[in-house]
C-alpha atoms as a PDB file:
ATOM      1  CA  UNK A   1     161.872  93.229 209.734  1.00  0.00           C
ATOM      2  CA  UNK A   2     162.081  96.895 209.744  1.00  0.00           C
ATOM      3  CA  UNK A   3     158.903  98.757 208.675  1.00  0.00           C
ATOM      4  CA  UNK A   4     161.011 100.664 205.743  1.00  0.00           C
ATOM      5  CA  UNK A   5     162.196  97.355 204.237  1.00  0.00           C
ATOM      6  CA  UNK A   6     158.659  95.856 204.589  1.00  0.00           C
ATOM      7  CA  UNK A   7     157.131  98.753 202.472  1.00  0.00           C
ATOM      8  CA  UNK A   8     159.829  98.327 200.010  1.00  0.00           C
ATOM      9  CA  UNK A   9     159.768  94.824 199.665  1.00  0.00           C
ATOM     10  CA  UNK A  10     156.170  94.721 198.804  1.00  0.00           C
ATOM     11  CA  UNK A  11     156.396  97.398 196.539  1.00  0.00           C
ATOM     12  CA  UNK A  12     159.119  95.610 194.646  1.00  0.00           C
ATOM     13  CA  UNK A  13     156.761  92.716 194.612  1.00  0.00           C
ATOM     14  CA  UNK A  14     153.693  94.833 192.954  1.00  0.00           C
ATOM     15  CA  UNK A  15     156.064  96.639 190.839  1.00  0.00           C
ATOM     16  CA  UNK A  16     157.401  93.148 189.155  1.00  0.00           C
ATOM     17  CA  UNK A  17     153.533  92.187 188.853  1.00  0.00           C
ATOM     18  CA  UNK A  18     153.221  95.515 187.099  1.00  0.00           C
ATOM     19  CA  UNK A  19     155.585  94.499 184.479  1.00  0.00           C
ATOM     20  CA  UNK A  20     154.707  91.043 184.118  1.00  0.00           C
ATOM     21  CA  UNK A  21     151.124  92.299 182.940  1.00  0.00           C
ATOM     22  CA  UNK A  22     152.118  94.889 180.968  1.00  0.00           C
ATOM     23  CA  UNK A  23     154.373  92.474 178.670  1.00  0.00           C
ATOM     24  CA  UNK A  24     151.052  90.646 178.784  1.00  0.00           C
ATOM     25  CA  UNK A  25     149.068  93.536 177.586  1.00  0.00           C
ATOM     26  CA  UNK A  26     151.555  93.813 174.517  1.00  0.00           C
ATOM     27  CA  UNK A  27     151.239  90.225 173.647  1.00  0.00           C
ATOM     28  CA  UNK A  28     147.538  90.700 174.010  1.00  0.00           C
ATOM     29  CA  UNK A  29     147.398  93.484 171.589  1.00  0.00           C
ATOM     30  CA  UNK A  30     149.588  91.605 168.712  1.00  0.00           C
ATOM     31  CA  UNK A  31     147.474  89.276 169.057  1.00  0.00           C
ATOM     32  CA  UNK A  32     144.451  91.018 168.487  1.00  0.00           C
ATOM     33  CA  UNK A  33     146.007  93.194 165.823  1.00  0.00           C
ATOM     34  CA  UNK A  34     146.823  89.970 163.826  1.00  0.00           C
ATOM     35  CA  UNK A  35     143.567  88.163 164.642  1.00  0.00           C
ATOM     36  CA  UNK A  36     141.742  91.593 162.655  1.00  0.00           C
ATOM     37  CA  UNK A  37     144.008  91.474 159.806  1.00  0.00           C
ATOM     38  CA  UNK A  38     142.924  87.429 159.073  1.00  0.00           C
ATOM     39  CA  UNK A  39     138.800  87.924 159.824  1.00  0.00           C
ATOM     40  CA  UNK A  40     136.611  87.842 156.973  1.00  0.00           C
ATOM     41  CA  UNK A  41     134.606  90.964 155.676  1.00  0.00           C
ATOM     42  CA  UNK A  42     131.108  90.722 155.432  1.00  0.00           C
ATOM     43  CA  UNK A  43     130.266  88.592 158.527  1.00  0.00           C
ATOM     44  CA  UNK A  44     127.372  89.766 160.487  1.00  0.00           C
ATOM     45  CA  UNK A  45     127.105  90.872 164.352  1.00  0.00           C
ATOM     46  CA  UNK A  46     126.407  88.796 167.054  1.00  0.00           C
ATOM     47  CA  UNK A  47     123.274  89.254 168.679  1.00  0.00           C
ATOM     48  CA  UNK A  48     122.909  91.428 171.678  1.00  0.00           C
ATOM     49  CA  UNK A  49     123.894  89.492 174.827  1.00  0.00           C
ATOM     50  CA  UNK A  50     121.453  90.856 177.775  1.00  0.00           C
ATOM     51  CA  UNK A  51     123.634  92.128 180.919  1.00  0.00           C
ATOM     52  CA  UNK A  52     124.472  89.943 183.734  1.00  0.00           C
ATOM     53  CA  UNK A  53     122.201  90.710 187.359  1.00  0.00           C
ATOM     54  CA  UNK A  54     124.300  88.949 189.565  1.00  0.00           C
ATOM     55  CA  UNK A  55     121.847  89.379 192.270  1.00  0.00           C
ATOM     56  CA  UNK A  56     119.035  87.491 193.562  1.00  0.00           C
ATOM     57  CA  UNK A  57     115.900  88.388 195.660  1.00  0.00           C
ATOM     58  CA  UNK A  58     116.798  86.514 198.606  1.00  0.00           C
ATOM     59  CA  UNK A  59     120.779  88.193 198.813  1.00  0.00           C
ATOM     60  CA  UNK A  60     122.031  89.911 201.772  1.00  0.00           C
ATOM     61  CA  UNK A  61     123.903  92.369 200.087  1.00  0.00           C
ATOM     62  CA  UNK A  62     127.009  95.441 201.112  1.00  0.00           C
ATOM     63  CA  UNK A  63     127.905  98.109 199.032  1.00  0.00           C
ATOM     64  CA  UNK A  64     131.256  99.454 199.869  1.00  0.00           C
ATOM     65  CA  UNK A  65     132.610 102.590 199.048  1.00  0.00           C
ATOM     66  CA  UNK A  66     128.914 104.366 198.086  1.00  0.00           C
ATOM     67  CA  UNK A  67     129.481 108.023 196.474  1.00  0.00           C
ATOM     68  CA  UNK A  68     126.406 109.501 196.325  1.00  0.00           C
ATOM     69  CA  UNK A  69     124.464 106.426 197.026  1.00  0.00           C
ATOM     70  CA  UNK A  70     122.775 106.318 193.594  1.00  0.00           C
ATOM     71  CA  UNK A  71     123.812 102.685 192.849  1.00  0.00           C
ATOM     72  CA  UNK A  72     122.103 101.647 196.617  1.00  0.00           C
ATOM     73  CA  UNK A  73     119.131 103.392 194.981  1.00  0.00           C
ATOM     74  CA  UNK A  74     118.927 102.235 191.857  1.00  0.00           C
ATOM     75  CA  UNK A  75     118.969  98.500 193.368  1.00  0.00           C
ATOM     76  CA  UNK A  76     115.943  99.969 195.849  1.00  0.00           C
ATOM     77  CA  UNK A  77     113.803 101.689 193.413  1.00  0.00           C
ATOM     78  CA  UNK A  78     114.901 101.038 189.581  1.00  0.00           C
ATOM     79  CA  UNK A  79     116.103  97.674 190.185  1.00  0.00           C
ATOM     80  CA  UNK A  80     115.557  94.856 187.141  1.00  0.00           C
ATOM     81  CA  UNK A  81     112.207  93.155 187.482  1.00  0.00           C
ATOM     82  CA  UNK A  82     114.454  89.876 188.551  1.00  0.00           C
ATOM     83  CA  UNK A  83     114.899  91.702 191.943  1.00  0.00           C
ATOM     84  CA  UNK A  84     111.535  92.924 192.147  1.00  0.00           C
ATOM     85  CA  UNK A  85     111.075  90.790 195.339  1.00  0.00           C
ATOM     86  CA  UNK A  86     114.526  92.021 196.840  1.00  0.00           C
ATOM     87  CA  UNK A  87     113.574  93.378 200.232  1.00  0.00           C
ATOM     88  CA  UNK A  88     115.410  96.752 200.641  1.00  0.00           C
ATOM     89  CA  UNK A  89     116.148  95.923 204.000  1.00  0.00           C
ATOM     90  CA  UNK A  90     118.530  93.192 202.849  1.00  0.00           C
ATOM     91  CA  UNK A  91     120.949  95.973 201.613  1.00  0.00           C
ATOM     92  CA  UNK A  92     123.680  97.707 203.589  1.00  0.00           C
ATOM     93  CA  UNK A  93     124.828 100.498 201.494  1.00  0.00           C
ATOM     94  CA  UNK A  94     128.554 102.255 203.140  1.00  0.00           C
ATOM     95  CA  UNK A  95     130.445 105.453 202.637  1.00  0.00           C
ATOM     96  CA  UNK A  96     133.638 105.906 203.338  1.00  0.00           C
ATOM     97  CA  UNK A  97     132.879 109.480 204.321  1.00  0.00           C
ATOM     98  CA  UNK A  98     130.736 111.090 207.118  1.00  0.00           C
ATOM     99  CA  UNK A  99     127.637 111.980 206.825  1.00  0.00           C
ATOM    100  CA  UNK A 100     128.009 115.814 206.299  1.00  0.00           C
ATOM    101  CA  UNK A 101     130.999 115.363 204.581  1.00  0.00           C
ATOM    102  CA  UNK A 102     129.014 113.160 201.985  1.00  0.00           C
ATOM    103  CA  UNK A 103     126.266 115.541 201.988  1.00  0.00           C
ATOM    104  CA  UNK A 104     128.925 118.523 201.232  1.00  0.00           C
ATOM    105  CA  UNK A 105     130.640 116.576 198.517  1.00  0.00           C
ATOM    106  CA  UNK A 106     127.550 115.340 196.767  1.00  0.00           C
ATOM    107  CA  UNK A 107     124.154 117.169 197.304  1.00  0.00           C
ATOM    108  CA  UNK A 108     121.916 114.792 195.658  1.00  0.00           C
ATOM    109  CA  UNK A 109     122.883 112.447 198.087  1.00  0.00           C
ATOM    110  CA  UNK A 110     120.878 113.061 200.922  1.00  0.00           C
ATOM    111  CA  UNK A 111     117.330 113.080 198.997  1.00  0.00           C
ATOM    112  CA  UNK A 112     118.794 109.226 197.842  1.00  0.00           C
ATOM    113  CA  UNK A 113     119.919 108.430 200.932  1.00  0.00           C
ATOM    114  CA  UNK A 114     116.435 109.520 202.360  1.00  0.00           C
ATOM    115  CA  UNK A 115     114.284 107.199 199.962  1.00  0.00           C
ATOM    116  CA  UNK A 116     116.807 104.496 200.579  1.00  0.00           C
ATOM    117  CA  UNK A 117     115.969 104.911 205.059  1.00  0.00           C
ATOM    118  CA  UNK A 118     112.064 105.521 204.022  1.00  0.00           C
ATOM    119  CA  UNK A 119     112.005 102.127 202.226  1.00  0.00           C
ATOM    120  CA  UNK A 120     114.073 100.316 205.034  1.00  0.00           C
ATOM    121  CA  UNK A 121     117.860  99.605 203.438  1.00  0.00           C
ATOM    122  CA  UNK A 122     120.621 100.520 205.777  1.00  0.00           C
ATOM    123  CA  UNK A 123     122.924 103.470 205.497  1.00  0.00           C
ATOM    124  CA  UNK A 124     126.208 103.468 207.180  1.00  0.00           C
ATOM    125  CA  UNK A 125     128.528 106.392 206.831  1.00  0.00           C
ATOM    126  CA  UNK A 126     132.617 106.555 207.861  1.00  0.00           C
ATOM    127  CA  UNK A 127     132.955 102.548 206.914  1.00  0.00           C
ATOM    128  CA  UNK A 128     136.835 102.015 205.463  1.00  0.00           C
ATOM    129  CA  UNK A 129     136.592  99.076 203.181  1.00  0.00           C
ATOM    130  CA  UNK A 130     139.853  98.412 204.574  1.00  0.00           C
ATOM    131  CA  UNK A 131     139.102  98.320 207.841  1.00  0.00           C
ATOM    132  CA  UNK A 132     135.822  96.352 207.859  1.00  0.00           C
ATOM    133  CA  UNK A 133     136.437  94.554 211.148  1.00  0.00           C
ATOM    134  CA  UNK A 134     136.544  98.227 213.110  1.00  0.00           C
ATOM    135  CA  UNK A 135     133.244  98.431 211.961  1.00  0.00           C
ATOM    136  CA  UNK A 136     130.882  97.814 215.331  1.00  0.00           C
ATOM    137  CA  UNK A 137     127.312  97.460 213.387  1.00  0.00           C
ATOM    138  CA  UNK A 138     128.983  95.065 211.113  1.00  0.00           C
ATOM    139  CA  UNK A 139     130.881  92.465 213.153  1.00  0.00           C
ATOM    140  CA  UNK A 140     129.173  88.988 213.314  1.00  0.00           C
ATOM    141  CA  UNK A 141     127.066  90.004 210.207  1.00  0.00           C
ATOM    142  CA  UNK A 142     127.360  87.661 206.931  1.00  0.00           C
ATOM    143  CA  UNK A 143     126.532  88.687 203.603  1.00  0.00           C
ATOM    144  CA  UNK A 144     125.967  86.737 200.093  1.00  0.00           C
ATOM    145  CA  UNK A 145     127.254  89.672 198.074  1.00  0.00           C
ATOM    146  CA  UNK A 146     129.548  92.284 198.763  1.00  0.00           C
ATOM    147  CA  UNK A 147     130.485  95.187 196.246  1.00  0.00           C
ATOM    148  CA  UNK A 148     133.165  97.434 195.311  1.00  0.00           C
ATOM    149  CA  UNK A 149     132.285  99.621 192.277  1.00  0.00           C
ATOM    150  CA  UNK A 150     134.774 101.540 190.969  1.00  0.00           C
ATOM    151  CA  UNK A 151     137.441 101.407 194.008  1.00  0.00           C
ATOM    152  CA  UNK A 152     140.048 104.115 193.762  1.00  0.00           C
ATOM    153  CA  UNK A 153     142.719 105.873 196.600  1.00  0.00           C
ATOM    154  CA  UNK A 154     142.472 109.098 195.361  1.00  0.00           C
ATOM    155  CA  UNK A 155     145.675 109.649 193.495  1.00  0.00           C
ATOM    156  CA  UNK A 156     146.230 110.749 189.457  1.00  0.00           C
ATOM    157  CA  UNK A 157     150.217 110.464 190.116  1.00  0.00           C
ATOM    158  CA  UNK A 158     150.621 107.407 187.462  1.00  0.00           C
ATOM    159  CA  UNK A 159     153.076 105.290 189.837  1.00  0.00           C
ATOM    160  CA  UNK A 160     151.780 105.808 193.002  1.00  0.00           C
ATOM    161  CA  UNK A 161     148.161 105.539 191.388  1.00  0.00           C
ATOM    162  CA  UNK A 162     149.149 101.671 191.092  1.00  0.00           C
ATOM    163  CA  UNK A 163     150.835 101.258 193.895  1.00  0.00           C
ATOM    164  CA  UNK A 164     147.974 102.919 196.448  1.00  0.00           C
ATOM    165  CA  UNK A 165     145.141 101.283 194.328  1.00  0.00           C
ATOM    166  CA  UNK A 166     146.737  97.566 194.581  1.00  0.00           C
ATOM    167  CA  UNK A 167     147.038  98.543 198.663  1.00  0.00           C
ATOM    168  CA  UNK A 168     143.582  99.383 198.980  1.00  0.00           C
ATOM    169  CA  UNK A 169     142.259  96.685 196.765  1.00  0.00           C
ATOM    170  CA  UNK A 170     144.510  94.057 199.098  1.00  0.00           C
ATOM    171  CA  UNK A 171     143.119  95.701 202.022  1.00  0.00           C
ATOM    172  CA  UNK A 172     139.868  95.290 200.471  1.00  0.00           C
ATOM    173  CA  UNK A 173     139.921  91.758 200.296  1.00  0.00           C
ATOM    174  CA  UNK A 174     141.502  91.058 203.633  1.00  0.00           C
ATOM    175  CA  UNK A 175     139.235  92.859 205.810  1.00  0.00           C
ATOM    176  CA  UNK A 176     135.888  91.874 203.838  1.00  0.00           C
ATOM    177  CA  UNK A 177     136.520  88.425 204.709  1.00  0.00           C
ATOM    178  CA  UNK A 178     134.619  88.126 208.009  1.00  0.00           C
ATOM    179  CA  UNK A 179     131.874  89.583 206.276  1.00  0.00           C
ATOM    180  CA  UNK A 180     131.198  86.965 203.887  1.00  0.00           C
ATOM    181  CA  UNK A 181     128.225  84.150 204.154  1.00  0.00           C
ATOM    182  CA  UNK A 182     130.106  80.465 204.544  1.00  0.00           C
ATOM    183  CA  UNK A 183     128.983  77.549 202.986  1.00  0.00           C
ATOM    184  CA  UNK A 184     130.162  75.384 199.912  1.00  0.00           C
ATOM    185  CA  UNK A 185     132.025  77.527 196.778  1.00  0.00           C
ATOM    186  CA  UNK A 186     129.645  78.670 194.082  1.00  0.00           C
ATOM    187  CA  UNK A 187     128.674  77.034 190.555  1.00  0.00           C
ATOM    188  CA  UNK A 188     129.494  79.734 187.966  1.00  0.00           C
ATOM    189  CA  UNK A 189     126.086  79.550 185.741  1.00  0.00           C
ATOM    190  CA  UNK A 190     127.586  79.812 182.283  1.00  0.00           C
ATOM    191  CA  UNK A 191     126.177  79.625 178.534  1.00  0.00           C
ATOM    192  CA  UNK A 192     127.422  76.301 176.594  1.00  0.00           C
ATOM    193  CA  UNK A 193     130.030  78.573 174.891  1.00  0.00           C
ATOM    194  CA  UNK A 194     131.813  79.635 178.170  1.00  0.00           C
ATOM    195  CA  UNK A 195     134.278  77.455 179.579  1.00  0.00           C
ATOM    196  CA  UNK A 196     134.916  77.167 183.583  1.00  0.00           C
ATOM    197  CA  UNK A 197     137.318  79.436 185.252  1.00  0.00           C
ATOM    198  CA  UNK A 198     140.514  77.579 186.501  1.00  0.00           C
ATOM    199  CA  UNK A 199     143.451  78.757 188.790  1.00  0.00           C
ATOM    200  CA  UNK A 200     145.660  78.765 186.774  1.00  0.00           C
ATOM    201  CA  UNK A 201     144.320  80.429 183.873  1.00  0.00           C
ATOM    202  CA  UNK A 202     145.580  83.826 182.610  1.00  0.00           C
ATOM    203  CA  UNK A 203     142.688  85.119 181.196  1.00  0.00           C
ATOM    204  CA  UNK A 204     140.662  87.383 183.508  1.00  0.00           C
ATOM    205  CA  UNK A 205     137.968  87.595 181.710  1.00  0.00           C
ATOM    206  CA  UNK A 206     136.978  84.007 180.509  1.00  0.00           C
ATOM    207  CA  UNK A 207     133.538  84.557 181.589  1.00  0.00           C
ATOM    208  CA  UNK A 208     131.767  87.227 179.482  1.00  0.00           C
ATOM    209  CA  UNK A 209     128.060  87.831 179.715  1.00  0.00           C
ATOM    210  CA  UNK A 210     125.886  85.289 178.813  1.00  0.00           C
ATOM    211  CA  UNK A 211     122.948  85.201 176.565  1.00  0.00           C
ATOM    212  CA  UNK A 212     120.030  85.940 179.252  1.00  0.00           C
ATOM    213  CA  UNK A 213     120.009  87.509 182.449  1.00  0.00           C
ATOM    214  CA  UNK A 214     121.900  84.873 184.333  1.00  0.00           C
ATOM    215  CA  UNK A 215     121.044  84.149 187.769  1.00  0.00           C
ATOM    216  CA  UNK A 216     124.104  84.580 190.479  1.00  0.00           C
ATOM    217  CA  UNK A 217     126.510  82.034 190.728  1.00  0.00           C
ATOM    218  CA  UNK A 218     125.556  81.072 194.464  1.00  0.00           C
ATOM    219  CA  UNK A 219     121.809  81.147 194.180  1.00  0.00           C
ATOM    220  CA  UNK A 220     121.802  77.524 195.734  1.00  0.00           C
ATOM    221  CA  UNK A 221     121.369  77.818 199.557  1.00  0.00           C
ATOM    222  CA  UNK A 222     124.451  77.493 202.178  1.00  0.00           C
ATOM    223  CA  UNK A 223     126.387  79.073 199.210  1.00  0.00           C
ATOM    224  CA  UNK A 224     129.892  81.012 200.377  1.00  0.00           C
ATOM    225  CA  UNK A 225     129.248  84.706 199.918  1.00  0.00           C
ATOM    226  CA  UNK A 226     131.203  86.382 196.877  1.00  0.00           C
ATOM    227  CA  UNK A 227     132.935  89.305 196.676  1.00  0.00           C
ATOM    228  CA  UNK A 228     132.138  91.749 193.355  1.00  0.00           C
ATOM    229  CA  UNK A 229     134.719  94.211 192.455  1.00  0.00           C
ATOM    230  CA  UNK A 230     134.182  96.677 189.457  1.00  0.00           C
ATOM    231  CA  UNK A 231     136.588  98.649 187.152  1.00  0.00           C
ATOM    232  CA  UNK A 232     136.851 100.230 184.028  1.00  0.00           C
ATOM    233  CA  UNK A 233     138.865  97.501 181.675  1.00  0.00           C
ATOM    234  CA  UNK A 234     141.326  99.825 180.420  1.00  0.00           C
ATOM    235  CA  UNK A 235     144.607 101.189 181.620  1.00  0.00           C
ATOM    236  CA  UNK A 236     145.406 102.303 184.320  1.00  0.00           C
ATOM    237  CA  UNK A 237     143.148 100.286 185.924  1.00  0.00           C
ATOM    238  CA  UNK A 238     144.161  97.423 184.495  1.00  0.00           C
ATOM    239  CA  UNK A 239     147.501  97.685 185.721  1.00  0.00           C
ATOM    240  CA  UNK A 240     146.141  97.196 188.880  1.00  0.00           C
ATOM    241  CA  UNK A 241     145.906  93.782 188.240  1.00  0.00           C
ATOM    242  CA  UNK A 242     142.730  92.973 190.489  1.00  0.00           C
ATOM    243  CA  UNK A 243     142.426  89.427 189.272  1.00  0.00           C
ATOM    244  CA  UNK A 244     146.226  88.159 190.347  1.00  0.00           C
ATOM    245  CA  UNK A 245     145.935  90.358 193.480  1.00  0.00           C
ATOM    246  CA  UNK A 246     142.923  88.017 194.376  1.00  0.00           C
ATOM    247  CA  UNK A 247     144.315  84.506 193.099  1.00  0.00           C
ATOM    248  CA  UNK A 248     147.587  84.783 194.455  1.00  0.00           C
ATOM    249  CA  UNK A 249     148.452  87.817 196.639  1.00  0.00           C
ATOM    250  CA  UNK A 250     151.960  89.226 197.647  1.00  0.00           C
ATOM    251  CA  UNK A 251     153.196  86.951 200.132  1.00  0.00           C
ATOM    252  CA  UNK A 252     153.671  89.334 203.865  1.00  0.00           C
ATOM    253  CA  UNK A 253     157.019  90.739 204.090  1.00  0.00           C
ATOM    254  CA  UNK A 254     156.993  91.257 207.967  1.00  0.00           C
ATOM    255  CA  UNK A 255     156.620  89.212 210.795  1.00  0.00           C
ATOM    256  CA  UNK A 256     153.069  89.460 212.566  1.00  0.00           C
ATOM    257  CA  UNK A 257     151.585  90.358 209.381  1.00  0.00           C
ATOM    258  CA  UNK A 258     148.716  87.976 208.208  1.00  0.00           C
ATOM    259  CA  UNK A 259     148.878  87.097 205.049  1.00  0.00           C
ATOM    260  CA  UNK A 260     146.167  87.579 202.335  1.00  0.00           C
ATOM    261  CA  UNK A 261     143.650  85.296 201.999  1.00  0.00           C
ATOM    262  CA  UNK A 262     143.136  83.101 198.298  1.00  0.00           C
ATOM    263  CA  UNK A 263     140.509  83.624 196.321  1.00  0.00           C
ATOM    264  CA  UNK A 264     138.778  82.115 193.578  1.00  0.00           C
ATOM    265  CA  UNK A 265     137.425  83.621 190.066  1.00  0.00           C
ATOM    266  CA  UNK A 266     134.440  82.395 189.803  1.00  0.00           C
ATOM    267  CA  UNK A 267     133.285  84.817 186.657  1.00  0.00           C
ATOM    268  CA  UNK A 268     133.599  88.378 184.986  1.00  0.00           C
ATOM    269  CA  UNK A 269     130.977  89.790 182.807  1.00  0.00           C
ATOM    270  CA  UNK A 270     130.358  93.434 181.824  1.00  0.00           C
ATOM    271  CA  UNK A 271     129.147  96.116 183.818  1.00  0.00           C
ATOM    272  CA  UNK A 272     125.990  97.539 181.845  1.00  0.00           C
ATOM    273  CA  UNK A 273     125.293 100.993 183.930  1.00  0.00           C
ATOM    274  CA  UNK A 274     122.133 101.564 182.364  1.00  0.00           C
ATOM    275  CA  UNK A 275     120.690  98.485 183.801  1.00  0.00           C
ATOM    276  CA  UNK A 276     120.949 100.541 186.995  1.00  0.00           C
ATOM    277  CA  UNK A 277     118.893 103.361 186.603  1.00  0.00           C
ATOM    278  CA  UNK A 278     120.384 106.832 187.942  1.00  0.00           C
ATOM    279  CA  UNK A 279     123.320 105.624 188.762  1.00  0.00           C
ATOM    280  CA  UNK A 280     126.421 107.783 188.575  1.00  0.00           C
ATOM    281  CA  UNK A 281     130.166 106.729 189.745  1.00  0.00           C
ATOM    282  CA  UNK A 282     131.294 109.474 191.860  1.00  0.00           C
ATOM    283  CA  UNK A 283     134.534 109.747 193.200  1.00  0.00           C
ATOM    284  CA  UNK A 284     134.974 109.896 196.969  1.00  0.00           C
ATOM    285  CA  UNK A 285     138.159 110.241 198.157  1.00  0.00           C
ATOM    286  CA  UNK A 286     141.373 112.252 197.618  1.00  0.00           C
ATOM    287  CA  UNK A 287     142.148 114.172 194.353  1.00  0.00           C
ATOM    288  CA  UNK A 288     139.326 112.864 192.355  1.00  0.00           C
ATOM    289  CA  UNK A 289     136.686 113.480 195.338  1.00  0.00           C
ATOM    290  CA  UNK A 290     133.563 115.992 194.019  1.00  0.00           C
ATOM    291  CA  UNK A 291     132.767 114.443 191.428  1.00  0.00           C
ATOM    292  CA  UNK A 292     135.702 115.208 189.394  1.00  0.00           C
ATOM    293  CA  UNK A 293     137.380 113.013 187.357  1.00  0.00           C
ATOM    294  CA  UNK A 294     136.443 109.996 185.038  1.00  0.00           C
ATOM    295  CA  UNK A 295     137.184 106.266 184.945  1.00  0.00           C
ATOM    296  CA  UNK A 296     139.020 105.973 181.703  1.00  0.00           C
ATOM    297  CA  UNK A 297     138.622 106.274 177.986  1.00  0.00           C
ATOM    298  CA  UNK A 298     137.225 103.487 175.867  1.00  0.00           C
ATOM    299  CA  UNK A 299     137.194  99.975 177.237  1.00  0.00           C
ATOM    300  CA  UNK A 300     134.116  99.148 178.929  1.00  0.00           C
ATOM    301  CA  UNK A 301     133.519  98.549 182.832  1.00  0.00           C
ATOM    302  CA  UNK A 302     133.981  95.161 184.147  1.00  0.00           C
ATOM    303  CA  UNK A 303     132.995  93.371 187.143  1.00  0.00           C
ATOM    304  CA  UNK A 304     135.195  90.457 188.668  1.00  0.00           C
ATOM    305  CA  UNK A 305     133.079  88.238 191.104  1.00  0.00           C
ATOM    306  CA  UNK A 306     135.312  86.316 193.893  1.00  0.00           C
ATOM    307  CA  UNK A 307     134.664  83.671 196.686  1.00  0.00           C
ATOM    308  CA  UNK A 308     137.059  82.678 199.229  1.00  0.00           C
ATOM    309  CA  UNK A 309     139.122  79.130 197.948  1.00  0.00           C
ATOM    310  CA  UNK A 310     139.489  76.545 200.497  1.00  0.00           C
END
């Protein structure tokens, strides 16, 4: 199959996902615009939930897709007192940049990204996250976590925004799959009020935070390793559809092409910045590189945590 008609055949693809959720998104809001008109007046709030670590001291963990490394730091030298025992050398932190053109974008960078080589983590800069496997220090290397914060190509265009950002989150997930720990799919830890995850379901988010720092899902040894991707939960980025990219993936539209792997949704939970201490999402690539830019208005950032299904 021509090249041309490939590109065009999986845009049409993406393009009918795009519509699919956004008649979901207006169902979604009736709904809640109903459900507020029936609640009661006078109820109190629900307590507090704590946020969700989804790390553990013994993790090999990669950070993809670093800005100005403060998140790498923050899990090095703020970290919660659940990872107090995480050895820093455990953590790969990557940016998709080179190292002077990191340095140029974001200044504070190299003081973190000294701390983070003084205490022993590893720093790797010009790493694609969609192009993982061209990656020489990383082939043959497993990890239990791998993390995406904030992925984004670079584009404000509205249309191609989508488009690009469901690319590079595909990409994403097909090259990070040799470098992900095997072993036996992960037990979601979840409160009594949660219910399990299925296939099938169409709510992302069935798996809010529970009500203490729950430990990760894979914390039993010879667990698979899980993939963590984090957005903002409002449009555009929900348009992006990062769930349904992951569960069921455009099928390849040219011969030779390998298809995208399956994954499963094990949990999501919300991102709670402030648990990491000086971090700051940067953006660092394309239009929105410098620093400039933000991640939406309202909503609140979500992380979506994967394994591979069998």
């Amino acid at each position: 199959m021509p090249v041309s008609t490939s590109k065009t055949s999986l845009k049409a693809t993406l393009q009918s996902q795009q519509t699919r959720l956004k008649n979901k998104e207006k169902a979604a809001h009736a709904a809640e615009a109903a459900e507020l008109k029936t609640k009661h007046k006078g109820k109190g709030k629900a307590p507090a939930l704590r946020p969700t670590n989804p790390f553990t001291p013994t993790d090999k963990i990669l950070l993809i897709g670093e800005g100005n490394f403060s998140f790498a730091h923050a899990l090095v030298i703020d970290r919660p007192l659940s990872l107090e025992h995480l050895p820093p050398s455990n953590i790969t932190a990557t940016s998709y940049d080179s190292e002077e053109e990191c340095y140029d974008k974001y200044p504070d960078a190299r003081s973190m990204v000294d701390v983070l080589r003084e205490r022993g983590a590893e720093v790797l800069f010009g790493v694609d996250g969609t192009r993982l496997e061209k990656c020489n220090v990383l082939k043959g290397r497993r990890f239990d976590r791998t993390v995406f914060n904030f992925p984004h190509a670079g584009i404000t265009d509205q249309d191609r925004n989508i488009l690009s950002n469901q690319m590079l989150i595909l990409g994403f997930l097909r090259s990070v799959v040799g470098c992900l720990a095997e072993g036996s799919i992960p037990t979601p830890n979840l409160s009594r009020k949660q219910k399990k995850p299925t296939d099938d379901d169409d709510d992302d988010n069935v798996n809010d935070d529970v009500t203490d720092d729950a430990p990760s899902p894979s914390t039993a040894q010879g667990s698979r390793g899980t993939v963590l991707v984090t957005l903002r939960n409002v449009p555009p980025y929900t348009n992006w559809d990062v769930p349904r990219l992951a569960k069921t993936p455009p099928k390849p539209t040219s011969l030779g092409t390998p298809p995208n792997p399956n994954y499963k949704l094990l949990r999501s939970f919300v991102f709670h910045r402030k648990m990491w201490k000086g971090y700051e999402h940067r953006m660092t690539k394309g239009e929105r590189a410098h620093g400039r830019g933000t991640t939406g208005e309202g909503g609140e950032d979500r992380t979506w945590e994967f394994c591979l299904k069998d």
